[in-house]
Structure formats: C-alpha cells, structure tokens
PDB file of N, CA and C in Angstrom:
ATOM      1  N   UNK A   1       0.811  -1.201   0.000  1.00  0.00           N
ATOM      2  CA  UNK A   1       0.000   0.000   0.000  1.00  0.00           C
ATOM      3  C   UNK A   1       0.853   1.263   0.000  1.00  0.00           C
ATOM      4  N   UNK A   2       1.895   1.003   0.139  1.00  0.00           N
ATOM      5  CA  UNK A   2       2.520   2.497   0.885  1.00  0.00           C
ATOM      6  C   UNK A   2       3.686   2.603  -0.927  1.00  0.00           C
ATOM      7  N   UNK A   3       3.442   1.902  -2.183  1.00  0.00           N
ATOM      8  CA  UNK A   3       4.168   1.897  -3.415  1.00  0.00           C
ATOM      9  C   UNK A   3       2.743   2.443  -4.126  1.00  0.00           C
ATOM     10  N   UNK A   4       1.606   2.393  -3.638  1.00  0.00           N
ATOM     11  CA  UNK A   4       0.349   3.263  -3.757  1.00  0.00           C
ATOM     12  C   UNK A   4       0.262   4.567  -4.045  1.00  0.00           C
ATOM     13  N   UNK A   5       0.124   4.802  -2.452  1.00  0.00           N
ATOM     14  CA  UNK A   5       0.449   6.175  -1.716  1.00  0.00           C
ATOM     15  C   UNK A   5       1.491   6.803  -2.602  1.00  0.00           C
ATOM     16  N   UNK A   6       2.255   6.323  -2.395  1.00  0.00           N
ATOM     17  CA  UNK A   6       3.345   7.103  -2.998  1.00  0.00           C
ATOM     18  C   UNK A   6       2.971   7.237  -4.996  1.00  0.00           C
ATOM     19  N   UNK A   7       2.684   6.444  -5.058  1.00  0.00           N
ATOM     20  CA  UNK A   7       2.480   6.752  -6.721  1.00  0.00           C
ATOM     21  C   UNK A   7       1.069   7.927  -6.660  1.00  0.00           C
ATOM     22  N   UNK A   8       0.242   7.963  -5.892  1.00  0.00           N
ATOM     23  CA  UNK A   8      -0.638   8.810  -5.735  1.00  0.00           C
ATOM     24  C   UNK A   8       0.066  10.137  -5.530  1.00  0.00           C
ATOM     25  N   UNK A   9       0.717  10.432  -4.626  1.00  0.00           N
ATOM     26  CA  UNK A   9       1.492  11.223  -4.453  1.00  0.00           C
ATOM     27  C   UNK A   9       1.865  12.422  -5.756  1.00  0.00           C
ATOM     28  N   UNK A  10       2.711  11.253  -6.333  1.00  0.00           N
ATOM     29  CA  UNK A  10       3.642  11.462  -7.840  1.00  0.00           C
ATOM     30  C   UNK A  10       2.231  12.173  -8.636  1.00  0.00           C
ATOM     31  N   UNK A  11       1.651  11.471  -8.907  1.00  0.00           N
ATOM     32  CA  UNK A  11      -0.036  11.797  -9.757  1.00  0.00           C
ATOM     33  C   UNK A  11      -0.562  13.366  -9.670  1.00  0.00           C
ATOM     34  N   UNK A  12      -0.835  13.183  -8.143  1.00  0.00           N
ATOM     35  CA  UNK A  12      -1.306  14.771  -7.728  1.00  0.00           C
ATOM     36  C   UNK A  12       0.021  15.851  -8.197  1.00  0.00           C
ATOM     37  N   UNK A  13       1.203  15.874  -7.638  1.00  0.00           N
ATOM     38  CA  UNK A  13       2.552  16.867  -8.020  1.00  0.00           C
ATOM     39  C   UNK A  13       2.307  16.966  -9.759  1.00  0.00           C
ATOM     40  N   UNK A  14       2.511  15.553 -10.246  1.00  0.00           N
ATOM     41  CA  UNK A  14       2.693  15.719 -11.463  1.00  0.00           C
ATOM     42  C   UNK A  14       1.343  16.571 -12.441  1.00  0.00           C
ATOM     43  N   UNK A  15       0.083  16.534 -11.708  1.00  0.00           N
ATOM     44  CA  UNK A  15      -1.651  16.795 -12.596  1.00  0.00           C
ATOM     45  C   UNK A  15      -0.914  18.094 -12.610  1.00  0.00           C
ATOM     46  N   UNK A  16      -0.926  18.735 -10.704  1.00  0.00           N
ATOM     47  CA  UNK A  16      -0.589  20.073 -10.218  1.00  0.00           C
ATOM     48  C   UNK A  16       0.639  20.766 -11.044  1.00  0.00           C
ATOM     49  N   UNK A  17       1.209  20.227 -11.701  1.00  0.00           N
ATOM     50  CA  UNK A  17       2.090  20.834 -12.555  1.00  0.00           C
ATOM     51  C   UNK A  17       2.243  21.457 -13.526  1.00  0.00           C
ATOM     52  N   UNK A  18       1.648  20.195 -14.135  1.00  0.00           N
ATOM     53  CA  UNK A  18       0.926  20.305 -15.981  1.00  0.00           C
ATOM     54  C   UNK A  18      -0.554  21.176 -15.869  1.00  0.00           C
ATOM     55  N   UNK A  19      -1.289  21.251 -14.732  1.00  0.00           N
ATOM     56  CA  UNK A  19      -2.108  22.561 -14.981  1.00  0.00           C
ATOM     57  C   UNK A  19      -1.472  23.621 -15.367  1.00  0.00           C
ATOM     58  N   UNK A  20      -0.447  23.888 -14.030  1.00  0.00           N
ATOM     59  CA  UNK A  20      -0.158  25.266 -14.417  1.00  0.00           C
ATOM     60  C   UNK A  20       0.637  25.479 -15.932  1.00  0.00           C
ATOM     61  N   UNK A  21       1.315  24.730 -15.900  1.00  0.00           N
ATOM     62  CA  UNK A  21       2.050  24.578 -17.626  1.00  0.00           C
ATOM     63  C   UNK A  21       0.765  24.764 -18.598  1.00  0.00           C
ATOM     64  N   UNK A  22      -0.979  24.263 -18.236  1.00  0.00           N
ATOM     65  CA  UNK A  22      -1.592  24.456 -19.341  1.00  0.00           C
ATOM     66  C   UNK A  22      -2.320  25.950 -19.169  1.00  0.00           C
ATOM     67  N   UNK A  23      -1.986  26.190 -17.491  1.00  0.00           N
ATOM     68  CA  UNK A  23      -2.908  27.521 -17.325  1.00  0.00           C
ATOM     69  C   UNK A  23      -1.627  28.816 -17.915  1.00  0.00           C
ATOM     70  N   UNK A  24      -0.594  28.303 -17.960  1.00  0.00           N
ATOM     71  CA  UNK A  24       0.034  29.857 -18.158  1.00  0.00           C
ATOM     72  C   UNK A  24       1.260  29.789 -19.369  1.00  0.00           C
ATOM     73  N   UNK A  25       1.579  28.468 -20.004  1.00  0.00           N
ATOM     74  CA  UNK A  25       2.616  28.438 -20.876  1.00  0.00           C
ATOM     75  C   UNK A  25       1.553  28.572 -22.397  1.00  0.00           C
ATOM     76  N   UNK A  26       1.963  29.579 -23.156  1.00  0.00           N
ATOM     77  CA  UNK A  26       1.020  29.486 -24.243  1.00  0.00           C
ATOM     78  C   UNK A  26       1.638  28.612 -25.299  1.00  0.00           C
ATOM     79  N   UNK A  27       0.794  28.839 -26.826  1.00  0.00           N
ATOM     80  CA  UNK A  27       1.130  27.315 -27.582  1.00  0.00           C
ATOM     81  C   UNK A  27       0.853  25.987 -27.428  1.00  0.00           C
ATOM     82  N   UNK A  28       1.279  25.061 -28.166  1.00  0.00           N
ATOM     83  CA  UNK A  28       1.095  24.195 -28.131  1.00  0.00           C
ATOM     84  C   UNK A  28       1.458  23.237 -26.872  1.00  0.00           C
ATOM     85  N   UNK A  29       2.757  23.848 -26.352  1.00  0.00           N
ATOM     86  CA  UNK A  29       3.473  23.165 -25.372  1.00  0.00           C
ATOM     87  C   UNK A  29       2.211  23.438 -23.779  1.00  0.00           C
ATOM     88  N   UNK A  30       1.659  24.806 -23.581  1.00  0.00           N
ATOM     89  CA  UNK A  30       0.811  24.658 -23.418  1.00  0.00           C
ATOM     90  C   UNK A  30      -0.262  23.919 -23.387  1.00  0.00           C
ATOM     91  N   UNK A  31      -0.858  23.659 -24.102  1.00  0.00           N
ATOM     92  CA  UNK A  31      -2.122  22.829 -24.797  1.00  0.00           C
ATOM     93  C   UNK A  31      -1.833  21.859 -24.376  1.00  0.00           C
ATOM     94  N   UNK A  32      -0.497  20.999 -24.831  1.00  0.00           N
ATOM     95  CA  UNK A  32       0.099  19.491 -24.430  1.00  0.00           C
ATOM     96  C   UNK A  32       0.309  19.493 -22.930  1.00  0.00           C
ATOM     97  N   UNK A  33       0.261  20.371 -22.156  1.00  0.00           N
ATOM     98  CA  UNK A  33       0.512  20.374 -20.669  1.00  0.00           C
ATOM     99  C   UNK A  33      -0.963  20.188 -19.869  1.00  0.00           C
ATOM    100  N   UNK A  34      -1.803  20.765 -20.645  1.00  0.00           N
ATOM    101  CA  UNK A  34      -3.134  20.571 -20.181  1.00  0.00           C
ATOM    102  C   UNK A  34      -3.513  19.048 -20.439  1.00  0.00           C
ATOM    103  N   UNK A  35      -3.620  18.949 -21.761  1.00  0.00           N
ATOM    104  CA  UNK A  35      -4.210  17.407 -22.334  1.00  0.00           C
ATOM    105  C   UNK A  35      -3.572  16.495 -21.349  1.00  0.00           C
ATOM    106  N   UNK A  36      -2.251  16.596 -21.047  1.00  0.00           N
ATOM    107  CA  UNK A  36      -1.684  15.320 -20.475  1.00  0.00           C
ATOM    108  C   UNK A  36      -2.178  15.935 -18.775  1.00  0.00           C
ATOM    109  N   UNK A  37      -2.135  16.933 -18.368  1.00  0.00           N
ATOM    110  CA  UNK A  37      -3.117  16.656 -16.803  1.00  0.00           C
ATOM    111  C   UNK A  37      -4.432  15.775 -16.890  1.00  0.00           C
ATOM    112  N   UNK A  38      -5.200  16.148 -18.010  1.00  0.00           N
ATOM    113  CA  UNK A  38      -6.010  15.355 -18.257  1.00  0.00           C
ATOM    114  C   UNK A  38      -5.962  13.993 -18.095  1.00  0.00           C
ATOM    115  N   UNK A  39      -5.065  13.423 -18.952  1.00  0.00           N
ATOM    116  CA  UNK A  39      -5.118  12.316 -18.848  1.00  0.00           C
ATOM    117  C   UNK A  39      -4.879  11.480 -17.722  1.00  0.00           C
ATOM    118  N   UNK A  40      -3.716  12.370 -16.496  1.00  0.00           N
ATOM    119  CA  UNK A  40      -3.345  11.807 -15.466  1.00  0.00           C
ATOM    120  C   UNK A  40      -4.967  11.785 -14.636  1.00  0.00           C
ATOM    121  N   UNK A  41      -5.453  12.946 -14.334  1.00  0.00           N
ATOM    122  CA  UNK A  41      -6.508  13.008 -13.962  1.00  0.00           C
ATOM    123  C   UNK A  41      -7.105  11.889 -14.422  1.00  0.00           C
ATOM    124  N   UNK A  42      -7.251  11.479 -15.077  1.00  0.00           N
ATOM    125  CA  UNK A  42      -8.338  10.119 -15.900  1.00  0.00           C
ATOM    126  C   UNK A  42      -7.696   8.650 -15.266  1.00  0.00           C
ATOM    127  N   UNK A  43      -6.539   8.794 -15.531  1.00  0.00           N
ATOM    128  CA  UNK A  43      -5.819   7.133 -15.545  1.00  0.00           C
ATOM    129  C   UNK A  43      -6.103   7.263 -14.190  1.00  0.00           C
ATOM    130  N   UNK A  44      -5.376   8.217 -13.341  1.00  0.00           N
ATOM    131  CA  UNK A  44      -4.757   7.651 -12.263  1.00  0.00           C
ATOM    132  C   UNK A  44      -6.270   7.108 -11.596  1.00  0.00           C
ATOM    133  N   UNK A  45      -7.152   7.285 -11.268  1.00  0.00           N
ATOM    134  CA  UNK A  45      -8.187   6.398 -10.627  1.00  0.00           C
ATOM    135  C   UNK A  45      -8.293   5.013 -10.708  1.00  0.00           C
ATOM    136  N   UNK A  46      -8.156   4.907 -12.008  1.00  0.00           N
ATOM    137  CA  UNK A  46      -8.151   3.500 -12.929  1.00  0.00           C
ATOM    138  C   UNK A  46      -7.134   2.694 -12.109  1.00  0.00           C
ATOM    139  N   UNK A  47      -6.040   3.282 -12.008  1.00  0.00           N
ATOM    140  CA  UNK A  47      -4.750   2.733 -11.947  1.00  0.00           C
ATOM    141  C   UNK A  47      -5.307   2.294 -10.264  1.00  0.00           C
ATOM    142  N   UNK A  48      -5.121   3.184  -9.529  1.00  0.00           N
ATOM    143  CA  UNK A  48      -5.833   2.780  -8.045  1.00  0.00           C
ATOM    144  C   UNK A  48      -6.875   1.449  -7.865  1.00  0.00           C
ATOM    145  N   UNK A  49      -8.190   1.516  -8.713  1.00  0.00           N
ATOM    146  CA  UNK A  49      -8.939   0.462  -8.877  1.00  0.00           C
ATOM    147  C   UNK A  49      -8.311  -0.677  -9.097  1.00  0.00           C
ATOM    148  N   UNK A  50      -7.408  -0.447 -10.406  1.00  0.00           N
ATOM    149  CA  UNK A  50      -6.815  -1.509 -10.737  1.00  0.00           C
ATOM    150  C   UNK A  50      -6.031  -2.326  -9.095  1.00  0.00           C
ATOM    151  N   UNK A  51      -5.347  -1.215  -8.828  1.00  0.00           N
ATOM    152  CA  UNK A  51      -4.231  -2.049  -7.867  1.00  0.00           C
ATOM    153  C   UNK A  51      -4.974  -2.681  -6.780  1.00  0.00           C
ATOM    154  N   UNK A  52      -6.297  -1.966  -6.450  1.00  0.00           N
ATOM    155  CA  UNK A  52      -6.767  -2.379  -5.117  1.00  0.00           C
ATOM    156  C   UNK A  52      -7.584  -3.696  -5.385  1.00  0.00           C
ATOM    157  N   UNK A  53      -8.085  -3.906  -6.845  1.00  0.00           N
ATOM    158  CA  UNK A  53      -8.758  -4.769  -6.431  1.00  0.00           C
ATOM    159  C   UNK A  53      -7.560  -6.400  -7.281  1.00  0.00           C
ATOM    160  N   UNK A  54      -6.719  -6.045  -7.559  1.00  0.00           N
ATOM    161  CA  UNK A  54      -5.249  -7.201  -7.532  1.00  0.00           C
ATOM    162  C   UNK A  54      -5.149  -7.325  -5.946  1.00  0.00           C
ATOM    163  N   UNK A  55      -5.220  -6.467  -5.427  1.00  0.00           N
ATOM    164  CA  UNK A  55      -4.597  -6.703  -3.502  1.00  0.00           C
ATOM    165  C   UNK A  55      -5.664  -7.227  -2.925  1.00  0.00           C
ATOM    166  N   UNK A  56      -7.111  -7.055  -3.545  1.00  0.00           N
ATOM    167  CA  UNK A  56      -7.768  -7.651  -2.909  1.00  0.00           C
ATOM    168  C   UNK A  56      -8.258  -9.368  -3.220  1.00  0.00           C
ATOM    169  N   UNK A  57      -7.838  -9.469  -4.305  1.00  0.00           N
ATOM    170  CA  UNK A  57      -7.783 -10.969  -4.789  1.00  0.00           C
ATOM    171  C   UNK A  57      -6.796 -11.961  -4.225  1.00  0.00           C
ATOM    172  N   UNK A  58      -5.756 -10.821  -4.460  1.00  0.00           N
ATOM    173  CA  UNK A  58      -4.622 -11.603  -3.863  1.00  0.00           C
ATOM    174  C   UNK A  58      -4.661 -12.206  -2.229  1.00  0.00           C
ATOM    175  N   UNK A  59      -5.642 -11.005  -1.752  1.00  0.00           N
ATOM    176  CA  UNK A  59      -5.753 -11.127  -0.018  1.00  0.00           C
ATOM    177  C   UNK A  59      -7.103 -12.255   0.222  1.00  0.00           C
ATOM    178  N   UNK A  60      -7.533 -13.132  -1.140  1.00  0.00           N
ATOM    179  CA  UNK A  60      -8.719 -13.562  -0.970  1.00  0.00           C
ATOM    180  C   UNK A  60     -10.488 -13.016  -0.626  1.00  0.00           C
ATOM    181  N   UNK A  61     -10.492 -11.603  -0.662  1.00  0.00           N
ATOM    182  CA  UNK A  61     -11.331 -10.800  -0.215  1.00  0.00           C
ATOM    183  C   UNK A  61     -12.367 -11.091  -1.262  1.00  0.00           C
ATOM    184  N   UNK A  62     -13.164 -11.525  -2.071  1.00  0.00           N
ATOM    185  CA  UNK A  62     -13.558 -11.981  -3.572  1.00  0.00           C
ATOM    186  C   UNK A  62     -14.555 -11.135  -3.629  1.00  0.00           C
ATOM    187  N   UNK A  63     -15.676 -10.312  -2.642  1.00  0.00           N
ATOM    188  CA  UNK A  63     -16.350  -9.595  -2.808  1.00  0.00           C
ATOM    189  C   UNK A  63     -16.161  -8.674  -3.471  1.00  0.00           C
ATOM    190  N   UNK A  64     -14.946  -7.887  -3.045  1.00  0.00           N
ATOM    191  CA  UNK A  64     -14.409  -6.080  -2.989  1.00  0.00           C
ATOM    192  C   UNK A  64     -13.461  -6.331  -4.340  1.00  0.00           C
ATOM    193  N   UNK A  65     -12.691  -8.170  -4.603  1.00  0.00           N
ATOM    194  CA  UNK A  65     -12.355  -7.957  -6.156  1.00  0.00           C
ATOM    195  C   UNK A  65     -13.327  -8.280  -6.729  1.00  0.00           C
ATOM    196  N   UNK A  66     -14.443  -8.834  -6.819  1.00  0.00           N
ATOM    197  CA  UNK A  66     -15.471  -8.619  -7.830  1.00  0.00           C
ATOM    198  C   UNK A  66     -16.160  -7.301  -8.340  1.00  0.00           C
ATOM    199  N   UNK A  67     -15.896  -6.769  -7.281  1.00  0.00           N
ATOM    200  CA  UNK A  67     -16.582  -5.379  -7.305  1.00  0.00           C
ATOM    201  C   UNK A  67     -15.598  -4.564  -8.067  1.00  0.00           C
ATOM    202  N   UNK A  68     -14.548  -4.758  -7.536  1.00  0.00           N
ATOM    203  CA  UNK A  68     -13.559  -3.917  -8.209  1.00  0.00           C
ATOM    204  C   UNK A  68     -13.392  -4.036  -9.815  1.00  0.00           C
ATOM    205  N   UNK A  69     -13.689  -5.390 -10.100  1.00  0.00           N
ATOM    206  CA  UNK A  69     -13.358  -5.837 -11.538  1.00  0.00           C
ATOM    207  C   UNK A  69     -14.598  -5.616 -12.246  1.00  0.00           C
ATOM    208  N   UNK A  70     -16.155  -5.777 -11.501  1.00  0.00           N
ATOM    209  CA  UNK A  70     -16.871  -4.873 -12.509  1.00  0.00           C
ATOM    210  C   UNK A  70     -16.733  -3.381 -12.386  1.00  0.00           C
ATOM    211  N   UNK A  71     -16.311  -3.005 -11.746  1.00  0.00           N
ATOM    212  CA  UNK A  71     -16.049  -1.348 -12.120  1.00  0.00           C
ATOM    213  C   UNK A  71     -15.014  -1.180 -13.265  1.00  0.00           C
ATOM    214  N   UNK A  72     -14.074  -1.923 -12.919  1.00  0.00           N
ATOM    215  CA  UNK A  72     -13.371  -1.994 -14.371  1.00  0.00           C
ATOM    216  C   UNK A  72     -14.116  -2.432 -15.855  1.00  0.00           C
ATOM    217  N   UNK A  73     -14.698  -3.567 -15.510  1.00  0.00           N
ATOM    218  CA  UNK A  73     -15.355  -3.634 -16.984  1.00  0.00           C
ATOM    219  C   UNK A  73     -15.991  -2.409 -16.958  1.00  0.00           C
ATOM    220  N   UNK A  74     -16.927  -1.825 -16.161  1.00  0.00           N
ATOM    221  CA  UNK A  74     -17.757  -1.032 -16.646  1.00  0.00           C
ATOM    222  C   UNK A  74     -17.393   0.267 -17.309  1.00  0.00           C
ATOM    223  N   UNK A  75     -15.845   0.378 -16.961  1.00  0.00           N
ATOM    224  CA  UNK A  75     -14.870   2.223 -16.662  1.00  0.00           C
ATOM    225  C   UNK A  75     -14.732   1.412 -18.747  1.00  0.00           C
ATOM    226  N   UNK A  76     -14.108  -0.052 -19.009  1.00  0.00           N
ATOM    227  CA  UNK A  76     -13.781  -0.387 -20.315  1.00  0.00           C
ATOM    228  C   UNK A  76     -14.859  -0.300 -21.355  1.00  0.00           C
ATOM    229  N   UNK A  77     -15.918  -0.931 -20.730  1.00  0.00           N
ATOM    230  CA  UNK A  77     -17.270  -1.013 -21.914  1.00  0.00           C
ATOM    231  C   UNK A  77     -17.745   0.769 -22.080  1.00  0.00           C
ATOM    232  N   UNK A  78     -17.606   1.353 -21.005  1.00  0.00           N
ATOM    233  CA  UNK A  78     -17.721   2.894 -21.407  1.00  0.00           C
ATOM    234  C   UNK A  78     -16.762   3.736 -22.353  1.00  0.00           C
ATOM    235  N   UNK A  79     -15.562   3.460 -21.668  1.00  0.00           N
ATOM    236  CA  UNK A  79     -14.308   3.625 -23.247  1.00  0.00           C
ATOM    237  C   UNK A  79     -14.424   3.260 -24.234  1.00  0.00           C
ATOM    238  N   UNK A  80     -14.743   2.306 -24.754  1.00  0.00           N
ATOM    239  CA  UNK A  80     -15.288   1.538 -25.803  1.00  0.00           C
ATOM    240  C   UNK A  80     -16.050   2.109 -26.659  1.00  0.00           C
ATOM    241  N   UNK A  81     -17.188   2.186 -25.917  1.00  0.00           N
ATOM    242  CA  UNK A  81     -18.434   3.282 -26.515  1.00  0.00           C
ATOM    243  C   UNK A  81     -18.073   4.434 -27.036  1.00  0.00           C
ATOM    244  N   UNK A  82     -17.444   5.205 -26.243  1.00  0.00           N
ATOM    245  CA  UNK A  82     -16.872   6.854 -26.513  1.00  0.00           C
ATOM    246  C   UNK A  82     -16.125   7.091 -27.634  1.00  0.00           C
ATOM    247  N   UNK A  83     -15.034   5.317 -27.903  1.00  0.00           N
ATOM    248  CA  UNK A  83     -14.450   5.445 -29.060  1.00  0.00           C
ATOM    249  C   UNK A  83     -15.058   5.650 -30.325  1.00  0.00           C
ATOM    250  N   UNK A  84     -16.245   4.653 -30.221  1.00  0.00           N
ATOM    251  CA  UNK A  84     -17.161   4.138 -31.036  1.00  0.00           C
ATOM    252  C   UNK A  84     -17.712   5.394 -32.052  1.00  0.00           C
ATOM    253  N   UNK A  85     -18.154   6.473 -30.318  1.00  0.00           N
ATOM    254  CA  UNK A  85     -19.146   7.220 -31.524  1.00  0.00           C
ATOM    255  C   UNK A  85     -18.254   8.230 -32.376  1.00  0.00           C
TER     256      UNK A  85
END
C-alpha cells in the first residue's frame, strides 16, 4: 500500500504541474501540458482500482475484487463506446 500512496502522491505533483504549464505556458506546449493533466486526472483512478482490487484478490477478499473488476469492466465497456461514436 505504501508503493500506492506514494504513486498517488507522484499523480497529484505531477496533474498540479501540468495545470499550471496548461494555465500559463502558451502554444502548443501549453495545450500538451493541459491534455496530459487530463489524462493523469483520468488514468490515475483507474490505476488505483486496478491495484486495489489485484490486492484484494490476492488477499482472498472476492467480494471487494469482484466489485472492483466490474467497475473496471464497466470504466472499459464505457471507453469503448466513446471510441465508437
């Protein structure tokens, strides 16, 4: 948990960064500083879900990874779609 934390950590510094790079660097380099907060903003949840519900399989917990793994399908079948239209 605490290779988690710490990647959470990294996530927030790194979003908090690339805002300001998208709130005040103009151009493209700009633009690319925003898009990619974005994206951290997006993954990193995923990435959390992901890990917690591996720790929770692994810990035998089968409820909280079932749960966890349909939230994942559900976060995928929604990506999917978005591509789609």
């Amino acid at each position: 948990m605490q290779r988690l934390a710490g990647l959470m950590q990294i996530a927030l510094v790194a979003a908090f960064v690339l805002a300001l790079g998208g709130a005040f660097v103009p151009g493209s380099a700009g633009h690319a500083s925003g898009v990619a907060c974005i994206v951290i903003l997006i993954v990193t949840p995923v990435v959390r879900v992901g890990w917690l519900t591996t720790s929770w399989a692994r810990s035998g917990d089968r409820r909280f990874a079932l749960l966890g793994g349909g939230l994942l399908l559900v976060l995928a079948v929604g990506a999917v779609i978005a591509f789609l239209k």
